[in-house]
N, C-alpha and C. Protein backbone atom coordinates (compact mmCIF):
# COMPACT_ATOMS: atom_id res chain seq x y z
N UNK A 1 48.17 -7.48 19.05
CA UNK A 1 46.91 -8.10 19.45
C UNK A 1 45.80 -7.06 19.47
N UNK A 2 44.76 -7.66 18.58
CA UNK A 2 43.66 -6.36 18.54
C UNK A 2 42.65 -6.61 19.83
N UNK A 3 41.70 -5.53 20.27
CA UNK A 3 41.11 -5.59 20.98
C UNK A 3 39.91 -5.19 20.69
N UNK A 4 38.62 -5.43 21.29
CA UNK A 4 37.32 -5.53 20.18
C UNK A 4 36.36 -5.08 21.26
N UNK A 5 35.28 -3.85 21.24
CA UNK A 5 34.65 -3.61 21.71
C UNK A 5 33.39 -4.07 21.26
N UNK A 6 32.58 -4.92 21.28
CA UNK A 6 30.98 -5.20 20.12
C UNK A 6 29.86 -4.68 21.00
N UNK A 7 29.14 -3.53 20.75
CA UNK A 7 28.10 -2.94 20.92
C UNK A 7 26.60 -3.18 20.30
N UNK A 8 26.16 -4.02 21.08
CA UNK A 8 24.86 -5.03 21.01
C UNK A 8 23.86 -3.56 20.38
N UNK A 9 23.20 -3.44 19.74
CA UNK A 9 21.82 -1.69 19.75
C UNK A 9 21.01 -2.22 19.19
N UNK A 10 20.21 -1.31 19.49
CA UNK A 10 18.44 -1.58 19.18
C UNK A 10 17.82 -1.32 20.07
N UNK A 11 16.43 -1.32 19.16
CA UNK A 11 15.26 -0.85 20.29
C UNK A 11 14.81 -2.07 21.27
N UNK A 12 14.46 -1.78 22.20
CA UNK A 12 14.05 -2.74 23.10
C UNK A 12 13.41 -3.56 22.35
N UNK A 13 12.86 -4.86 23.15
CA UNK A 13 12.34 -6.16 21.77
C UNK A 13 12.99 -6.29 20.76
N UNK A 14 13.74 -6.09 20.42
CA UNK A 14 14.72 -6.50 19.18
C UNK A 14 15.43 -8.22 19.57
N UNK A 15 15.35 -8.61 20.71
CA UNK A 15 16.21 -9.83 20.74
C UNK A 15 17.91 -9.49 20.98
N UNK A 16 18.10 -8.83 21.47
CA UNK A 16 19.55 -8.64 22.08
C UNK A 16 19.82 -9.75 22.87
N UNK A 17 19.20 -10.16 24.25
CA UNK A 17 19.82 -10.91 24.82
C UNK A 17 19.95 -12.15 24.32
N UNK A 18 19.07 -12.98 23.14
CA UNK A 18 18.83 -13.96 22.56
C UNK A 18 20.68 -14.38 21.76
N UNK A 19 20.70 -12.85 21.24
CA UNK A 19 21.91 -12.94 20.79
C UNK A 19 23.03 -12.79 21.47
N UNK A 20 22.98 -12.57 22.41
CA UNK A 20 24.51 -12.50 23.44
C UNK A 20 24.90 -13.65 23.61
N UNK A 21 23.39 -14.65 23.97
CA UNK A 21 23.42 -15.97 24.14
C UNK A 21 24.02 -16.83 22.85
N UNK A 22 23.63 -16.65 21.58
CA UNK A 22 24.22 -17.10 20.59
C UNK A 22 25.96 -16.68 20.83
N UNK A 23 26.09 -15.96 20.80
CA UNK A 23 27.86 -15.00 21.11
C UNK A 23 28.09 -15.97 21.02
N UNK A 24 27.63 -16.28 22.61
CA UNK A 24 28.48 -16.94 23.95
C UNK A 24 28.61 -18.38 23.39
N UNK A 25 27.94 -18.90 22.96
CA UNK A 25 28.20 -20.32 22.65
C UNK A 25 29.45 -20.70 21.69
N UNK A 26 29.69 -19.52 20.93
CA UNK A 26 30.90 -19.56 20.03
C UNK A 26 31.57 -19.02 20.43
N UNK A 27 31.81 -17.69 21.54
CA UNK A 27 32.95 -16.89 22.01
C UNK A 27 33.11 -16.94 23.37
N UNK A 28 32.83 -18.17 24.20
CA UNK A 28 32.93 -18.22 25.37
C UNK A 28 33.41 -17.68 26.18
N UNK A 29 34.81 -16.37 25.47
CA UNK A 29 35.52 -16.02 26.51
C UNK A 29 35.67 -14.52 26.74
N UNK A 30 34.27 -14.04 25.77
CA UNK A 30 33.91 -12.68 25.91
C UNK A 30 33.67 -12.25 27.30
N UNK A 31 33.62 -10.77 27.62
CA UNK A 31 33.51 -10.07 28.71
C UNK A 31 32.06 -9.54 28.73
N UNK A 32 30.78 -10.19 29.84
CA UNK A 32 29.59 -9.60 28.68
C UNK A 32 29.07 -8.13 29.95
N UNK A 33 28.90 -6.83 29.63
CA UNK A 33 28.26 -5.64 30.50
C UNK A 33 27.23 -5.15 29.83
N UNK A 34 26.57 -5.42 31.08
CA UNK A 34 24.74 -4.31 30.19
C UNK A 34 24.81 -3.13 31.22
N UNK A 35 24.25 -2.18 31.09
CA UNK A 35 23.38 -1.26 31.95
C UNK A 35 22.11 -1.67 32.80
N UNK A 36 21.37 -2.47 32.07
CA UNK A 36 20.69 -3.16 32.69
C UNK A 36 20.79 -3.78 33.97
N UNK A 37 21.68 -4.52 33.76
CA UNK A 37 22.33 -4.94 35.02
C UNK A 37 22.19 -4.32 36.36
N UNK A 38 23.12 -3.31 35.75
CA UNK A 38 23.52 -2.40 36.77
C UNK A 38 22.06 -1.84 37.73
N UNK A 39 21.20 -1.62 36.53
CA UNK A 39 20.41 -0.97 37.45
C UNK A 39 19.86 -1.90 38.20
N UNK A 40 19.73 -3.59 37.84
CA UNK A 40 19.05 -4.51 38.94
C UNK A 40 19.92 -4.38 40.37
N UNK A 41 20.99 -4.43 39.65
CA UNK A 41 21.56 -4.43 41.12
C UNK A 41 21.53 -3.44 42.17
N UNK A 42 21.74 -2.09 41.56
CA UNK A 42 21.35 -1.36 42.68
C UNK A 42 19.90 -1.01 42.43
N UNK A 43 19.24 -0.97 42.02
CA UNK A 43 17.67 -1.37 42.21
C UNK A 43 17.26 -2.16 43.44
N UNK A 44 17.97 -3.16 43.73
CA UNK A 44 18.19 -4.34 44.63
C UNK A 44 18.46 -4.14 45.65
N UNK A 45 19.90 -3.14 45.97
CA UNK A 45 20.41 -2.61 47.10
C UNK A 45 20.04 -1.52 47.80
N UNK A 46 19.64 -0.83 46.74
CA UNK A 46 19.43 0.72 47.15
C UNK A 46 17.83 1.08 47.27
N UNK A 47 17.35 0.96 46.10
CA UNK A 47 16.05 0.54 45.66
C UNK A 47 15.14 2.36 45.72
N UNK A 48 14.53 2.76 45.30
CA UNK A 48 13.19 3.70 45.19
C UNK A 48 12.07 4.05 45.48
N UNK A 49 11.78 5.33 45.84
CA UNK A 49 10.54 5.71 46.39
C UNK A 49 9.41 5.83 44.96
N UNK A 50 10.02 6.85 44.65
CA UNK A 50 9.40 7.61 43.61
C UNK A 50 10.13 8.15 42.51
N UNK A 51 9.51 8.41 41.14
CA UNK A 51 10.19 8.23 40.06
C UNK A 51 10.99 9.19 40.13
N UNK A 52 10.96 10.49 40.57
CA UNK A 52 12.58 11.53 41.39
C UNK A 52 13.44 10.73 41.80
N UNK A 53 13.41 9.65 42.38
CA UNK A 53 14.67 8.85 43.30
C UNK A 53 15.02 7.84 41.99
N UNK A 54 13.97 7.18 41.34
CA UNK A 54 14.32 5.97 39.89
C UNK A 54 15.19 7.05 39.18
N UNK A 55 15.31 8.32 38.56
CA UNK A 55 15.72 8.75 38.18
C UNK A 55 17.53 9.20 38.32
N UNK A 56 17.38 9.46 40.09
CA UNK A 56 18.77 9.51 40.49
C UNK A 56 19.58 8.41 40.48
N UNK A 57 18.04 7.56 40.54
CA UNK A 57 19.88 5.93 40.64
C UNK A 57 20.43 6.05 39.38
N UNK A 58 19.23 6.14 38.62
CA UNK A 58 19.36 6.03 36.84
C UNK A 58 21.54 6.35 36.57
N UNK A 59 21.20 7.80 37.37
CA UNK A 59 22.65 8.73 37.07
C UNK A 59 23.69 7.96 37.71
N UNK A 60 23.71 7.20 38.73
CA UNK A 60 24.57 6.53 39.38
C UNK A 60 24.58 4.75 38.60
N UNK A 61 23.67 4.58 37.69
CA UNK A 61 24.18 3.06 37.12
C UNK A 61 24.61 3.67 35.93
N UNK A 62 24.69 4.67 35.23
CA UNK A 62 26.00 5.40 34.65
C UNK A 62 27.25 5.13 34.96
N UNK A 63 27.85 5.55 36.07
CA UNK A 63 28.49 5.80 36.62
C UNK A 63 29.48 4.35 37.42
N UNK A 64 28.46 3.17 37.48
CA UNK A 64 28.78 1.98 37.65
C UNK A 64 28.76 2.04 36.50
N UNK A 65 28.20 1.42 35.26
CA UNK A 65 28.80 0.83 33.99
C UNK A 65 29.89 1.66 33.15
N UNK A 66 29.87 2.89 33.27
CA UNK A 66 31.18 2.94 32.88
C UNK A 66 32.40 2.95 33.49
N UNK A 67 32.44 2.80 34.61
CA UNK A 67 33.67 2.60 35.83
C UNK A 67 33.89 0.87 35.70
N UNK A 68 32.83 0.11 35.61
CA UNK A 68 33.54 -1.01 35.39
C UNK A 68 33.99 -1.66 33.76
N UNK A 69 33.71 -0.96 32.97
CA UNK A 69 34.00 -0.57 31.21
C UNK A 69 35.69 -0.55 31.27
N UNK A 70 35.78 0.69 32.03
CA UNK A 70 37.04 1.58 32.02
C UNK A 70 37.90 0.47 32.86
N UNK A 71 37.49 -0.29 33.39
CA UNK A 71 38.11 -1.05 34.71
C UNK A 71 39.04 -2.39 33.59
N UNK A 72 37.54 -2.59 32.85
CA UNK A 72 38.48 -4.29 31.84
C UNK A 72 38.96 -3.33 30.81
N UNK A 73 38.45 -2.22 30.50
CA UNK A 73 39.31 -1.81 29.04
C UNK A 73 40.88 -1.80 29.54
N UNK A 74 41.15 -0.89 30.87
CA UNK A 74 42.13 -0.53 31.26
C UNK A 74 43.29 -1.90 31.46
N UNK A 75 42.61 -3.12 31.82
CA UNK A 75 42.97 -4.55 31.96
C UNK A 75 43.41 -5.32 30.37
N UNK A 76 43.04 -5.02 29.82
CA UNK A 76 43.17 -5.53 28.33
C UNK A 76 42.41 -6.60 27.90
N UNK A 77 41.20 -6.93 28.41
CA UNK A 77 39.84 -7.53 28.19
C UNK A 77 40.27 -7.67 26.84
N UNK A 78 40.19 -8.75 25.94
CA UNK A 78 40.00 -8.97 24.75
C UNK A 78 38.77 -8.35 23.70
N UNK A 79 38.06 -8.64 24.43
CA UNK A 79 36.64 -8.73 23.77
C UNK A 79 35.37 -8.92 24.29
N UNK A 80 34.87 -7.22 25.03
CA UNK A 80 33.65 -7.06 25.00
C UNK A 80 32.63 -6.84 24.90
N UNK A 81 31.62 -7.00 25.31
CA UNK A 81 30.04 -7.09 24.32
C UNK A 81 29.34 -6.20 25.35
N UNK A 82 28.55 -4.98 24.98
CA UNK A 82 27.79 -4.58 25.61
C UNK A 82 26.22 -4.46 24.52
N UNK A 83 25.33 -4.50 25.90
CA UNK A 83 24.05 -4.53 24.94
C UNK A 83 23.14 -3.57 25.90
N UNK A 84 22.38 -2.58 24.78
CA UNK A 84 21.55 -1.99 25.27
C UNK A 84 20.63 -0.81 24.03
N UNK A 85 20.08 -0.52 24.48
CA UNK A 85 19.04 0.84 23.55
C UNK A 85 20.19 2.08 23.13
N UNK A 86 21.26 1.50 22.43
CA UNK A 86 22.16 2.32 22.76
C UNK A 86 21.51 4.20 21.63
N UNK A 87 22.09 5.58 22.42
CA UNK A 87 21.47 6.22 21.42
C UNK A 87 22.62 7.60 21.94
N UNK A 88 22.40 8.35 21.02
CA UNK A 88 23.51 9.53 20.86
C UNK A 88 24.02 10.40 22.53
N UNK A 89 23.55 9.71 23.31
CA UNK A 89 23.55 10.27 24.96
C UNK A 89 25.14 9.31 25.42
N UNK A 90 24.96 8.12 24.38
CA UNK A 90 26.15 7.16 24.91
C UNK A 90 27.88 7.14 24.31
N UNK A 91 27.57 7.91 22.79
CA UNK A 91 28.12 7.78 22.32
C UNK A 91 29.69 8.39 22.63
N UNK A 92 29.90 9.32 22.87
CA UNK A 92 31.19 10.33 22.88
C UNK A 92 31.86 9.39 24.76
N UNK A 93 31.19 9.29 25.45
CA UNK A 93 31.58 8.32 26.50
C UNK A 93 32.25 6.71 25.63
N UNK A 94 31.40 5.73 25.05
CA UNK A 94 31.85 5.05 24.62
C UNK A 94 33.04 5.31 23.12
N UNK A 95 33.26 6.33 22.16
CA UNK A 95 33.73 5.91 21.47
C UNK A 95 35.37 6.74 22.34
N UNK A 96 34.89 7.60 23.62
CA UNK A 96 36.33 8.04 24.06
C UNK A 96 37.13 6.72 24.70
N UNK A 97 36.45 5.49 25.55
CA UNK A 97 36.97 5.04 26.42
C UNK A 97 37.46 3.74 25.12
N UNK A 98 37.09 3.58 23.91
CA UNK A 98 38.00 2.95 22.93
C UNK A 98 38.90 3.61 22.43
N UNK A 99 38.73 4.53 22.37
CA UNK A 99 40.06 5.52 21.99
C UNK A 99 41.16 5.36 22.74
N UNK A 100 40.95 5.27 23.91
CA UNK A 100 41.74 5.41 25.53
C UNK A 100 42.88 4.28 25.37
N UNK A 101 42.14 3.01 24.63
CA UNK A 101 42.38 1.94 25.65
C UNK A 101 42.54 0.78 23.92
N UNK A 102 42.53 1.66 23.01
CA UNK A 102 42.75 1.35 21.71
C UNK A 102 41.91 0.50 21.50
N UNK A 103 40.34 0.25 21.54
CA UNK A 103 39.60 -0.86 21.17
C UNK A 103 39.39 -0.51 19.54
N UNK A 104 39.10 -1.72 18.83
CA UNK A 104 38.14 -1.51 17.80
C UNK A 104 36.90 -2.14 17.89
N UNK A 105 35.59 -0.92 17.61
CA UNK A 105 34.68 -1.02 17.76
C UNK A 105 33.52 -1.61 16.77
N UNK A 106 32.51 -2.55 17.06
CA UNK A 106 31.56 -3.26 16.07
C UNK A 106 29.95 -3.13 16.85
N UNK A 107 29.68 -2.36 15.65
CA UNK A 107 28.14 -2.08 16.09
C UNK A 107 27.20 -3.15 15.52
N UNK A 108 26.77 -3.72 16.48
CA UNK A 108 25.60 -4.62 15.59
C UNK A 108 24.21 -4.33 16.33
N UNK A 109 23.52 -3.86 14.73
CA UNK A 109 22.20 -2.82 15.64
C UNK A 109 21.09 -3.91 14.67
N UNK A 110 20.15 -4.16 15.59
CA UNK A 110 18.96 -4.21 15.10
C UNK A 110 17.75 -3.82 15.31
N UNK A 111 17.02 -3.74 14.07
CA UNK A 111 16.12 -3.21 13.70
C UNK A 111 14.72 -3.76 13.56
N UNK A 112 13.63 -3.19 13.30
CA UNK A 112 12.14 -4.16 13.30
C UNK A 112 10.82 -2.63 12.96
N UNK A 113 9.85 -3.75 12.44
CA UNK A 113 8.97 -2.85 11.86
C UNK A 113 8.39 -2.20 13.52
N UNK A 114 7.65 -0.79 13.91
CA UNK A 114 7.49 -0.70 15.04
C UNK A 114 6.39 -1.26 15.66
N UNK A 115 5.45 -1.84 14.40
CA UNK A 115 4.53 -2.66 15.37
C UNK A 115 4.42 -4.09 15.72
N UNK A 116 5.45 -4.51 15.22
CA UNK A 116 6.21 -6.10 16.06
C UNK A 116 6.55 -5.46 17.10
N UNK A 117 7.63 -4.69 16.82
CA UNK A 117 8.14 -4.38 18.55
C UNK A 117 7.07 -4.21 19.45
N UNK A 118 6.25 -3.29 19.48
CA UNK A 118 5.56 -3.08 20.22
C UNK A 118 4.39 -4.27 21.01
N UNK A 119 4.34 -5.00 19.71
CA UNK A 119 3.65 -6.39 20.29
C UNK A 119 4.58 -6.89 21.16
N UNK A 120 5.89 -7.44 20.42
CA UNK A 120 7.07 -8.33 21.60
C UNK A 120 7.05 -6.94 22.70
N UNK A 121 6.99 -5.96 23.52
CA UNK A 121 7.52 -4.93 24.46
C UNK A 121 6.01 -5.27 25.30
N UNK A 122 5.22 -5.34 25.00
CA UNK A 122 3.95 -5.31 25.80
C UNK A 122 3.79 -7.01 26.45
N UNK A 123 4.09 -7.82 25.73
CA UNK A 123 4.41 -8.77 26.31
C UNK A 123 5.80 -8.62 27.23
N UNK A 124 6.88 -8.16 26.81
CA UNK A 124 7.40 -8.67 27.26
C UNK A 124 7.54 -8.14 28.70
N UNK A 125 6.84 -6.64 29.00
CA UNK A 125 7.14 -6.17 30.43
C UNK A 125 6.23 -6.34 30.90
N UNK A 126 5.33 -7.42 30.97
CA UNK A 126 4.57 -8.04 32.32
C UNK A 126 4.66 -9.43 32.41
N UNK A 127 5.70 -9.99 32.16
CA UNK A 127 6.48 -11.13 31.99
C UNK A 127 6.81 -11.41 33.29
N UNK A 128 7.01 -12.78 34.12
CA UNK A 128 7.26 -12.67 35.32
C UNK A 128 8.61 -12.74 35.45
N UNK A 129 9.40 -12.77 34.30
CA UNK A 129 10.89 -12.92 34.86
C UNK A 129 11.39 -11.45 34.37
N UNK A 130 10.57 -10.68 34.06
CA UNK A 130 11.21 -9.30 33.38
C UNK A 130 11.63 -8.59 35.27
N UNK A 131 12.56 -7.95 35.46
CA UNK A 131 12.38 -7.24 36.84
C UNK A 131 11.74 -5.99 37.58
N UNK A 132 11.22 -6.16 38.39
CA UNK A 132 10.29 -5.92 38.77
C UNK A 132 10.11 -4.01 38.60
N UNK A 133 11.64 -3.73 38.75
CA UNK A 133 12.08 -2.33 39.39
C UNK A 133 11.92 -1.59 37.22
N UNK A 134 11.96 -2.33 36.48
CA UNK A 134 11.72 -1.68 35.22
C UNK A 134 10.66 -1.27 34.77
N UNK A 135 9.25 -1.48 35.73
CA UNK A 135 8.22 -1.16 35.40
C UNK A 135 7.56 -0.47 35.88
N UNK A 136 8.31 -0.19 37.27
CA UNK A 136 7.33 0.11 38.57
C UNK A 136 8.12 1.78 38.66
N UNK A 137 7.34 2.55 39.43
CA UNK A 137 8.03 4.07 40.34
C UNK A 137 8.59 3.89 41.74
N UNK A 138 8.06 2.91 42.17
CA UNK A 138 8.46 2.35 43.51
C UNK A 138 9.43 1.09 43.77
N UNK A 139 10.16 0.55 43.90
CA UNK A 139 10.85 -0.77 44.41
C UNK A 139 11.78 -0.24 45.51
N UNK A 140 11.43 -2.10 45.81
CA UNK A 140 12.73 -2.54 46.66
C UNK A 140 12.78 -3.80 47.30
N UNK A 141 13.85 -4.53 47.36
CA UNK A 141 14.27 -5.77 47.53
C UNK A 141 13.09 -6.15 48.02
N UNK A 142 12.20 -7.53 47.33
CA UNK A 142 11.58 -8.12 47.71
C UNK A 142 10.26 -7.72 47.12
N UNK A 143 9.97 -6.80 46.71
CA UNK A 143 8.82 -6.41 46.57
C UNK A 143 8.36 -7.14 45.55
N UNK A 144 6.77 -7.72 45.54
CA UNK A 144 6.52 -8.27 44.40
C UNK A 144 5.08 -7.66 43.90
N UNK A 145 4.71 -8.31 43.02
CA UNK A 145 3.47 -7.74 42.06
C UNK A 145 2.48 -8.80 41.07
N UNK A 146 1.86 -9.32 41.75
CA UNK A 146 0.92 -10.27 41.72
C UNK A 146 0.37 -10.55 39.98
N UNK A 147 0.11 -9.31 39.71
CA UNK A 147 -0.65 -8.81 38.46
C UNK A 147 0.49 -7.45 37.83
N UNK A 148 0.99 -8.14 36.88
CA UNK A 148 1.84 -7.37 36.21
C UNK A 148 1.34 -6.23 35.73
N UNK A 149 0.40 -6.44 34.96
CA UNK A 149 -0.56 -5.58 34.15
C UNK A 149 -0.55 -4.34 35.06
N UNK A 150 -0.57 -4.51 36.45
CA UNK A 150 -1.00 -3.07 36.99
C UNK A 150 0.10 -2.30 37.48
N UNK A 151 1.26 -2.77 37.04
CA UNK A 151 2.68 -1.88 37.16
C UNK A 151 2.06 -0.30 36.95
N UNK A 152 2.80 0.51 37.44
CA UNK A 152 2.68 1.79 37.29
C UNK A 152 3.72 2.57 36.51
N UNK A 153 4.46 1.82 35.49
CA UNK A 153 5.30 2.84 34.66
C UNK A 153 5.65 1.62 33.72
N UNK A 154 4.90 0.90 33.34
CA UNK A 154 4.38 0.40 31.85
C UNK A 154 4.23 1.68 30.83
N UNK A 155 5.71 1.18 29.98
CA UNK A 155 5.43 2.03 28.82
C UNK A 155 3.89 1.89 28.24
N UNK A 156 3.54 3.28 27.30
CA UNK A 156 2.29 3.30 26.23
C UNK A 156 2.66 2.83 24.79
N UNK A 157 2.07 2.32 24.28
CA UNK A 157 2.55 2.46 22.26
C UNK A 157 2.93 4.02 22.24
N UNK A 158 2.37 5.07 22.33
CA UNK A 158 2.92 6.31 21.73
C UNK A 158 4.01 6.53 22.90
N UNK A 159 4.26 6.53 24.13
CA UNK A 159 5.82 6.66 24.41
C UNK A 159 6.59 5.87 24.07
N UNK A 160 6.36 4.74 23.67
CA UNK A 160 7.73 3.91 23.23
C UNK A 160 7.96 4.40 21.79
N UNK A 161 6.85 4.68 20.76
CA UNK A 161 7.17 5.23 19.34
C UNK A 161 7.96 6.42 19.91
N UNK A 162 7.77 7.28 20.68
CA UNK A 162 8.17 8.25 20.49
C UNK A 162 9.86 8.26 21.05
N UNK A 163 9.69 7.68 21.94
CA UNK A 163 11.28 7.62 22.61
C UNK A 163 11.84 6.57 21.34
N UNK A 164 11.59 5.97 20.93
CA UNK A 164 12.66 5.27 19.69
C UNK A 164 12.97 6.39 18.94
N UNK A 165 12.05 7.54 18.77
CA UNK A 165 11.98 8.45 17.63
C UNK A 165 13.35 9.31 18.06
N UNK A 166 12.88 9.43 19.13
CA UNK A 166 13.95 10.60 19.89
C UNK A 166 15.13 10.70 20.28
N UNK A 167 15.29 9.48 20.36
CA UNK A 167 16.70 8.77 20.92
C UNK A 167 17.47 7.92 19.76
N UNK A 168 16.56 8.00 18.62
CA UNK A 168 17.32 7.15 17.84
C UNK A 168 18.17 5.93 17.50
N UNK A 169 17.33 4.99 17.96
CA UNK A 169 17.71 3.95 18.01
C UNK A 169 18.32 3.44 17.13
N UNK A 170 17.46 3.34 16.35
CA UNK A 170 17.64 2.93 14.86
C UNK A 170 18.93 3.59 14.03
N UNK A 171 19.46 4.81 14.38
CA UNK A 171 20.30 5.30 13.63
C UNK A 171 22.17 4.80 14.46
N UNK A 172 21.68 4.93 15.76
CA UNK A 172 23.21 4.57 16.26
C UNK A 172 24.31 3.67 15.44
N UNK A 173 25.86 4.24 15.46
CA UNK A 173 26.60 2.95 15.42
C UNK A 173 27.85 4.05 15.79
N UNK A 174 29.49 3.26 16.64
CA UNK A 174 30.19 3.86 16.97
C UNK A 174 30.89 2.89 15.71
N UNK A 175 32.07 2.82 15.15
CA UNK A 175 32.89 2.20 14.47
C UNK A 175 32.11 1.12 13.20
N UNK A 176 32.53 0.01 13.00
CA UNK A 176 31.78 -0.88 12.04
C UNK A 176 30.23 -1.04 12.15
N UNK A 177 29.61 -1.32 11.20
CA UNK A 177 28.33 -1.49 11.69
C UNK A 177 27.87 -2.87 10.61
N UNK A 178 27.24 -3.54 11.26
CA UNK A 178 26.31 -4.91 11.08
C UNK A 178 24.97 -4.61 11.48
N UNK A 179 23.77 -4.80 10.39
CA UNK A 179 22.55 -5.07 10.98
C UNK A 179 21.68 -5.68 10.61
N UNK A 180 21.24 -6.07 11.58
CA UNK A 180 19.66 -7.19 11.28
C UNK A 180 18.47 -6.71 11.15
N UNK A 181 17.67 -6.83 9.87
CA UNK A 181 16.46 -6.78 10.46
C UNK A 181 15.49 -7.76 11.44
N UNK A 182 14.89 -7.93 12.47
CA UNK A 182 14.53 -8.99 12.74
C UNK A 182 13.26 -9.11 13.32
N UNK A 183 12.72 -8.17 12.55
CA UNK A 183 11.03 -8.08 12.31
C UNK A 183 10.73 -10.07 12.23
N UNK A 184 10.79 -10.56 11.41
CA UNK A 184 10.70 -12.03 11.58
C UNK A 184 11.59 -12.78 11.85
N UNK A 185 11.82 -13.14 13.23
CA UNK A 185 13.11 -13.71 13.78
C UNK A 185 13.43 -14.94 12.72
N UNK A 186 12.12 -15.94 12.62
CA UNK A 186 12.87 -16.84 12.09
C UNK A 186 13.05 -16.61 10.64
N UNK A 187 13.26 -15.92 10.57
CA UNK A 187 14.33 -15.28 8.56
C UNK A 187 15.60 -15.01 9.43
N UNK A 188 15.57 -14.82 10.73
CA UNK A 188 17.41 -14.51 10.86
C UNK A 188 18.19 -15.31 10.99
N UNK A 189 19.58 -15.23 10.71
CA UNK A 189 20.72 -16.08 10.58
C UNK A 189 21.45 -15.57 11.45
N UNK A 190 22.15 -15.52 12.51
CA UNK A 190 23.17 -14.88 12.80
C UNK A 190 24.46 -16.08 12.74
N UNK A 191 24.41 -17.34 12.61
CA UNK A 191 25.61 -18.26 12.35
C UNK A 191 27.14 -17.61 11.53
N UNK A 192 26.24 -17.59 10.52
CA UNK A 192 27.40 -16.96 9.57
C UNK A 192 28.10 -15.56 10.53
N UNK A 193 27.55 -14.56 10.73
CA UNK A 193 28.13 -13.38 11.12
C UNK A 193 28.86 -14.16 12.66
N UNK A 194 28.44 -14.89 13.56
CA UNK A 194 29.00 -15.23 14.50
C UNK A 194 30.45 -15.67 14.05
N UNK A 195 30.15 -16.76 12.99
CA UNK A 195 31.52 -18.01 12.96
C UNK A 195 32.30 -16.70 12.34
N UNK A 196 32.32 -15.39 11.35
CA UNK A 196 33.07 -14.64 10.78
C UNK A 196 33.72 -13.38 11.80
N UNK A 197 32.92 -13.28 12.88
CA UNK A 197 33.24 -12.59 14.11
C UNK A 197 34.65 -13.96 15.06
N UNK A 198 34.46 -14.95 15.38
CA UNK A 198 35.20 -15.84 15.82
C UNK A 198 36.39 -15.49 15.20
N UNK A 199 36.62 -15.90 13.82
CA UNK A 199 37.47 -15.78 12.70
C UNK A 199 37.95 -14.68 13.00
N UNK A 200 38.02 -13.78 13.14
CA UNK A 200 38.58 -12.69 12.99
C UNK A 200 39.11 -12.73 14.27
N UNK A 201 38.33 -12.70 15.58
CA UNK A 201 39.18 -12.79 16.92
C UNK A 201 40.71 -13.68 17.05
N UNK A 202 40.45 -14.63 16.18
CA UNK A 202 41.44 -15.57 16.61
C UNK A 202 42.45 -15.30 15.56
N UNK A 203 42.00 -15.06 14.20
CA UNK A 203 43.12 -14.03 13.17
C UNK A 203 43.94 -12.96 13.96
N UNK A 204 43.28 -12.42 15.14
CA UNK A 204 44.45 -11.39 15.07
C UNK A 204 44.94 -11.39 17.21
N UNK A 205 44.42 -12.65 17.32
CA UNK A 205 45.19 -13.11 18.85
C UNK A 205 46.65 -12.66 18.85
């Protein structure tokens, strides 16, 4: 019985979660972990003064997502999906704990011209359902923000070009790789690659 690690990448605005959601409708019985997450939650619990303290949780939702990684790999999780900005800081952590635990790994990275992204990223982090603690230097449970716009750690166009640059978004993949461009969402298909991802899970149950 094979076991399947799928590593969601891309630069932020790319539509990751859009697609987890597609997954899920065909692979219902995936295992799904973000980083993201992690940090809402203890964002939530713990929460921040100042971007010295955002920084330290930063090291500790590390430390939660890969402890609970290691937790289903170690369990024999079939098949799970993580999604995030993944970039060469993640890699030797993730391709050891498939090694460990014998996953095979599928990168599906997408890609986009950088000034779509940057249109979808500016929308999308003063969004009222985006959370609160991703924009701000300060949170904590409850806190809210009337006027998004005046967050205080709203990326710029030149830091987000530049951190894609740096971190390499665009280049990541641990094992197989699949990618989209999806500069114009509606040119994308992901059906086909879903129903051929299914196929294969259940080929080798």
């Amino acid at each position: 019985m094979k076991k399947y690690l799928i590593l969601l990448a891309g630069s932020p605005a790319t539509g990751k979660t859009y697609l987890i959601n597609e997954i899920k409708k065909v692979i219902p019985e995936l295992f799904v972990l973000t980083p993201d997450e992690g940090k809402e939650i203890l964002a939530d619990s713990v929460g921040f003064d100042n971007a010295a303290e955002k920084a330290e949780l930063e090291k500790r939702v590390w430390k939660f997502y890969y402890g609970v990684l290691d937790l289903y790999m170690e369990a024999g999780k079939r098949v799970i999906l993580s999604e995030y900005p993944f970039s060469a800081k993640q890699a030797d952590k993730l391709q050891g704990l498939a090694e460990k635990y014998d996953y095979q790994v599928i990168t599906v990275r997408l890609v986009a011209d950088f000034d779509v992204l940057w249109q979808r990223r500016k929308v999308r982090d003063v969004e009222n359902d985006r959370h609160l603690s991703h924009i701000m230097t300060h949170y904590h449970f409850g806190d809210q923000l009337a006027d998004r716009t005046q967050a205080d750690a709203i990326i710029t166009e030149e830091e987000f070009r530049q951190v894609i640059q740096d971190r390499g978004y665009n280049q990541f993949q641990l094992g197989e790789l699949v990618e989209f461009d999806v500069s114009d969402f509606s040119k994308v298909d992901y059906q086909p690659f879903i129903q051929r991802l299914k196929e294969r899970i259940e080929d080798n149950w």
